[in-house]
N, C-alpha and C. Protein backbone atom coordinates (compact mmCIF):
# COMPACT_ATOMS: atom_id res chain seq x y z
N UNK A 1 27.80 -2.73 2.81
CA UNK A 1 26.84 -1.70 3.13
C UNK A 1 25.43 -2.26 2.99
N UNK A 2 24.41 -1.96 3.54
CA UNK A 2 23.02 -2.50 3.76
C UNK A 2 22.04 -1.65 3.26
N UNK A 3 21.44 -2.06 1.98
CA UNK A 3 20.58 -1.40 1.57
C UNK A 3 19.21 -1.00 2.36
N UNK A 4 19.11 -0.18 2.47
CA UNK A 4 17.75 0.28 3.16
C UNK A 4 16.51 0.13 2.76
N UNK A 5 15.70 -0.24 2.83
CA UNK A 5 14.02 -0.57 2.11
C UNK A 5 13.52 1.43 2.42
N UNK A 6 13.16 2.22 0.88
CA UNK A 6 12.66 3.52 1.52
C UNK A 6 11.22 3.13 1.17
N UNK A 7 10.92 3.88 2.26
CA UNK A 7 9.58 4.15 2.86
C UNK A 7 8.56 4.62 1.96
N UNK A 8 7.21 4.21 1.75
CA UNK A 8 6.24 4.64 0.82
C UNK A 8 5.40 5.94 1.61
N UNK A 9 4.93 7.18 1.17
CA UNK A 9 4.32 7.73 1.93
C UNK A 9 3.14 8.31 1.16
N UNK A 10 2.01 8.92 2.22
CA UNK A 10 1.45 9.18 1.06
C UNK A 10 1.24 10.36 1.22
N UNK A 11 0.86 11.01 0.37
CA UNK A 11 0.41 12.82 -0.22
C UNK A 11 -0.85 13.21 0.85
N UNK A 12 -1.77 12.81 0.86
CA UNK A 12 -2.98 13.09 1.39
C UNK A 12 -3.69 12.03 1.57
N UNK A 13 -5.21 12.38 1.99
CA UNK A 13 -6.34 11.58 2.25
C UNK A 13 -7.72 12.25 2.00
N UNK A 14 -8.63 11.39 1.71
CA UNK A 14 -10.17 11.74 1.63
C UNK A 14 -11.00 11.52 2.74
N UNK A 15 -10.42 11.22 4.10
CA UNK A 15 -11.15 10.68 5.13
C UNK A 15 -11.80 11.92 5.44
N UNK A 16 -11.91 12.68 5.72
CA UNK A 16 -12.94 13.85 5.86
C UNK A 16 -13.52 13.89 5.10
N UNK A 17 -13.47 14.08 4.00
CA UNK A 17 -15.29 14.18 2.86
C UNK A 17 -15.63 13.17 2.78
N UNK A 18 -14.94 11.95 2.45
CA UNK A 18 -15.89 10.40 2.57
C UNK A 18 -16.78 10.60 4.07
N UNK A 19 -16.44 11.25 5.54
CA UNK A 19 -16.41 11.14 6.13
C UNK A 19 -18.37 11.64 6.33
N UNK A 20 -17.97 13.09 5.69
CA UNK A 20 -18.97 14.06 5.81
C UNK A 20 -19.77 13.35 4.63
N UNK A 21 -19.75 12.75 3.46
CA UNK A 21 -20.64 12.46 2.32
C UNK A 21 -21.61 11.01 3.32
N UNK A 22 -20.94 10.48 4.30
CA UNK A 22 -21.67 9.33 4.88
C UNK A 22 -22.08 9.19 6.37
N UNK A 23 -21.87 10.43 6.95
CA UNK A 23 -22.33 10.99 7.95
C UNK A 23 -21.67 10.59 9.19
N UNK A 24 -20.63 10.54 9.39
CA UNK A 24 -19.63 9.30 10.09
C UNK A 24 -18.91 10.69 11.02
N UNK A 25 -19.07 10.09 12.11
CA UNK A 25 -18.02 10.97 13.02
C UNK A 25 -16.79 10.43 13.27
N UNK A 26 -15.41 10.81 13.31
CA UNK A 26 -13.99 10.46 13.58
C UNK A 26 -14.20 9.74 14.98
N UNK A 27 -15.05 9.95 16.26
CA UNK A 27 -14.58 8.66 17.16
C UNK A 27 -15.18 7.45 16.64
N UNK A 28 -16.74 7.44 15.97
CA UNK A 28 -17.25 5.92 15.10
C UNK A 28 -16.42 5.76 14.53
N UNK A 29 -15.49 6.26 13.36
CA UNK A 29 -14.77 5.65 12.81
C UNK A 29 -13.49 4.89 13.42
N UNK A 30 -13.26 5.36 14.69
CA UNK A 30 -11.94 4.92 16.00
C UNK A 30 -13.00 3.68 16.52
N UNK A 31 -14.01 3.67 16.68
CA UNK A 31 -14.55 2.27 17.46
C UNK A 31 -14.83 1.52 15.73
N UNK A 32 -14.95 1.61 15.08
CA UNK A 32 -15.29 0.16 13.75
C UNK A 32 -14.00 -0.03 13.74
N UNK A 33 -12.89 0.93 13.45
CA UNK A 33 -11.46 0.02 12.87
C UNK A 33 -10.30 -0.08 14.42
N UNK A 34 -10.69 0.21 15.49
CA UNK A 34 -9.95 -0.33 16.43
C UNK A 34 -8.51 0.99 17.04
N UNK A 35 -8.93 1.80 15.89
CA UNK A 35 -7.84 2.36 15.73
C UNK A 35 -7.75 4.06 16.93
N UNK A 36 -6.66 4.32 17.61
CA UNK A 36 -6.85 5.24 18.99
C UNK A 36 -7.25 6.83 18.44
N UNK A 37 -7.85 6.86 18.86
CA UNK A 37 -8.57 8.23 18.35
C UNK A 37 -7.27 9.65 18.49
N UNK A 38 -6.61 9.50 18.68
CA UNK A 38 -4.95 10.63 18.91
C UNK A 38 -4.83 9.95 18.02
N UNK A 39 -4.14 8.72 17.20
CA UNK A 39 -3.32 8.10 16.16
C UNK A 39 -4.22 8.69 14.90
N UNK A 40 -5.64 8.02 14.83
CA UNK A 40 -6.59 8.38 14.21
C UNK A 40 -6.50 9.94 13.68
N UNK A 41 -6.55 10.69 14.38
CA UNK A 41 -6.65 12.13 14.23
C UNK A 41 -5.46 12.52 13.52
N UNK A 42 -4.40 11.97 14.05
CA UNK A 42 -3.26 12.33 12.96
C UNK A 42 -3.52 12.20 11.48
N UNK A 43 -4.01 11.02 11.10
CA UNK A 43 -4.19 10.27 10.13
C UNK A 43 -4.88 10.94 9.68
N UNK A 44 -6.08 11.63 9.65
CA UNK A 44 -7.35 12.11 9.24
C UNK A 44 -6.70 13.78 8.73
N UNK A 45 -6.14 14.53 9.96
CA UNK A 45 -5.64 15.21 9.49
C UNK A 45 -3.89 16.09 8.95
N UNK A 46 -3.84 14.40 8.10
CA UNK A 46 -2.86 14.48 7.31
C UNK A 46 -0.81 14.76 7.95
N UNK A 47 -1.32 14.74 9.44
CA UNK A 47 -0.24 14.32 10.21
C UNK A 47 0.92 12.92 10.04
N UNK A 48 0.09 12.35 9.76
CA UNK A 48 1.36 10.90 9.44
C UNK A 48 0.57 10.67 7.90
N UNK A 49 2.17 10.74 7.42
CA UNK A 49 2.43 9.92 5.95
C UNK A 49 2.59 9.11 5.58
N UNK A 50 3.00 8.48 6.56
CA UNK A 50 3.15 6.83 6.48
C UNK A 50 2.37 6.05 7.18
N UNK A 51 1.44 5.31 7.14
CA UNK A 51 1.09 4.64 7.80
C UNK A 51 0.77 3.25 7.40
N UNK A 52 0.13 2.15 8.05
CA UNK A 52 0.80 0.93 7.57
C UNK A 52 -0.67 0.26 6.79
N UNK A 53 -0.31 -0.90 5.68
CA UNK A 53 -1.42 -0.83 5.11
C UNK A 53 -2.72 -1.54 5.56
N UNK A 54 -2.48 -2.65 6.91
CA UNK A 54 -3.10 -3.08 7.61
C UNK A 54 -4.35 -1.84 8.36
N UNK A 55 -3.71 -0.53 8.42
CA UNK A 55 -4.41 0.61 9.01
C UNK A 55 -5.28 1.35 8.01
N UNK A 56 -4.37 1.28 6.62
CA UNK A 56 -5.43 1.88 5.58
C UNK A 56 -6.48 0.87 5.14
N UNK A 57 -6.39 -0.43 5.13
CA UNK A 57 -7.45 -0.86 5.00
C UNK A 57 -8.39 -0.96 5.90
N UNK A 58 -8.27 -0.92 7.16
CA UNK A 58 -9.16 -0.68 8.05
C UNK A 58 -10.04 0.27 8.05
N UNK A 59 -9.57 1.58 7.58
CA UNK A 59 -10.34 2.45 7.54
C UNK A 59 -10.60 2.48 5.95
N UNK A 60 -10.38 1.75 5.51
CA UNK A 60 -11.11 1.74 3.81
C UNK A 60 -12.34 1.12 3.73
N UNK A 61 -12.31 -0.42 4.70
CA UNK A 61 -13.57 -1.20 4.72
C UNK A 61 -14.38 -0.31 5.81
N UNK A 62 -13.57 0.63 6.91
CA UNK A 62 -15.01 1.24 7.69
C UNK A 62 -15.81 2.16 6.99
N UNK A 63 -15.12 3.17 5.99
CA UNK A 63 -15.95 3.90 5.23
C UNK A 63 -16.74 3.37 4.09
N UNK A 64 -16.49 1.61 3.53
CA UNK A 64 -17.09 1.53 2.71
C UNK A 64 -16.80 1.57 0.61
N UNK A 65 -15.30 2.23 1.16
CA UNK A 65 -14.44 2.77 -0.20
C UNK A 65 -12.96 2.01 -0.72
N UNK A 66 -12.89 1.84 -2.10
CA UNK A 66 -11.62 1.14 -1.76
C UNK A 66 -10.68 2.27 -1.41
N UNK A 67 -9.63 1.44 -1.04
CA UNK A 67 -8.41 2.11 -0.27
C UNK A 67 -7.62 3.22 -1.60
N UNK A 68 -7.85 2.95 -2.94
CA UNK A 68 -6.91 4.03 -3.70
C UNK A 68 -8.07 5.27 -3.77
N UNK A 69 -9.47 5.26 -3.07
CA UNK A 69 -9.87 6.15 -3.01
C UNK A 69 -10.14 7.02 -1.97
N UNK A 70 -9.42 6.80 -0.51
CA UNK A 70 -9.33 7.27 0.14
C UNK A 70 -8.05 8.04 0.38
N UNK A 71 -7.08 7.20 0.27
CA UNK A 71 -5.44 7.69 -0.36
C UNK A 71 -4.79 8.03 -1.35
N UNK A 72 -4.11 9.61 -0.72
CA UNK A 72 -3.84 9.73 -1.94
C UNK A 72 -2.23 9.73 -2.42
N UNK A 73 -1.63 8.83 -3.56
CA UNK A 73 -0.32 8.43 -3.04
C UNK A 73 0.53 9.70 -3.91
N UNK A 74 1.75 9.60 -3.41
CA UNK A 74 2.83 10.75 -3.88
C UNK A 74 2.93 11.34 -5.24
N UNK A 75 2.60 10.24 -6.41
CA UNK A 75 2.58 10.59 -7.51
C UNK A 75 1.62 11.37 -8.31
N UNK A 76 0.62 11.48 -7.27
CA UNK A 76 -0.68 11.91 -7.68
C UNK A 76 -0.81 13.70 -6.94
N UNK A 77 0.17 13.62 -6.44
CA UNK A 77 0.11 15.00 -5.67
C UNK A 77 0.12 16.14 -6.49
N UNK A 78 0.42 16.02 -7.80
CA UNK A 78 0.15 17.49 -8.75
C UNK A 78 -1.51 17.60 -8.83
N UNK A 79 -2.43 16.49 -8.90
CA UNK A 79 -3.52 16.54 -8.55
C UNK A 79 -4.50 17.08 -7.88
N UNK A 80 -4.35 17.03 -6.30
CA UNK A 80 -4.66 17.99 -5.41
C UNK A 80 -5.03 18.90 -5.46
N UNK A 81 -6.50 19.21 -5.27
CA UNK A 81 -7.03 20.93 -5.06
C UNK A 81 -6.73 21.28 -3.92
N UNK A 82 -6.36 22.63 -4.40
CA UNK A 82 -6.38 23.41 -2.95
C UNK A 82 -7.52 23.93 -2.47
């Protein structure tokens, strides 16, 4: 039988208030990290959980932040304000 590698996902994101604290619109942020503004949008609003870490750092160095402060990972989800 073949063990499966499971998947890391994460809880949330800060890309909207980092977003708004540095005045950054979601397509600038699609032209600095390369990334398609539909994929993007998912991402931003919390549509894909997984995504790969080549992508979170992209958008970690475009905002300027490290990456555990833009993401927020599973274990941390009792955290979360509503």
């Amino acid at each position: 039988m073949e063990n499966k590698k499971t998947k890391s996902t994460i809880a949330g994101n800060n890309i909207k208030t980092i977003m708004i604290e540095i005045g950054m619109i979601q397509q600038e942020l699609s032209d600095i990290t390369g990334i398609g503004t539909t994929h993007l949008s998912r991402i931003v609003n919390g549509k894909r959980k997984c995504i790969s870490l080549p992508i979170a750092f992209k958008i970690a160095e475009a905002l300027k932040r490290p990456v555990e402060s833009v993401f927020i990972k599973n274990s941390e989800t009792s955290n979360l304000r509503k």
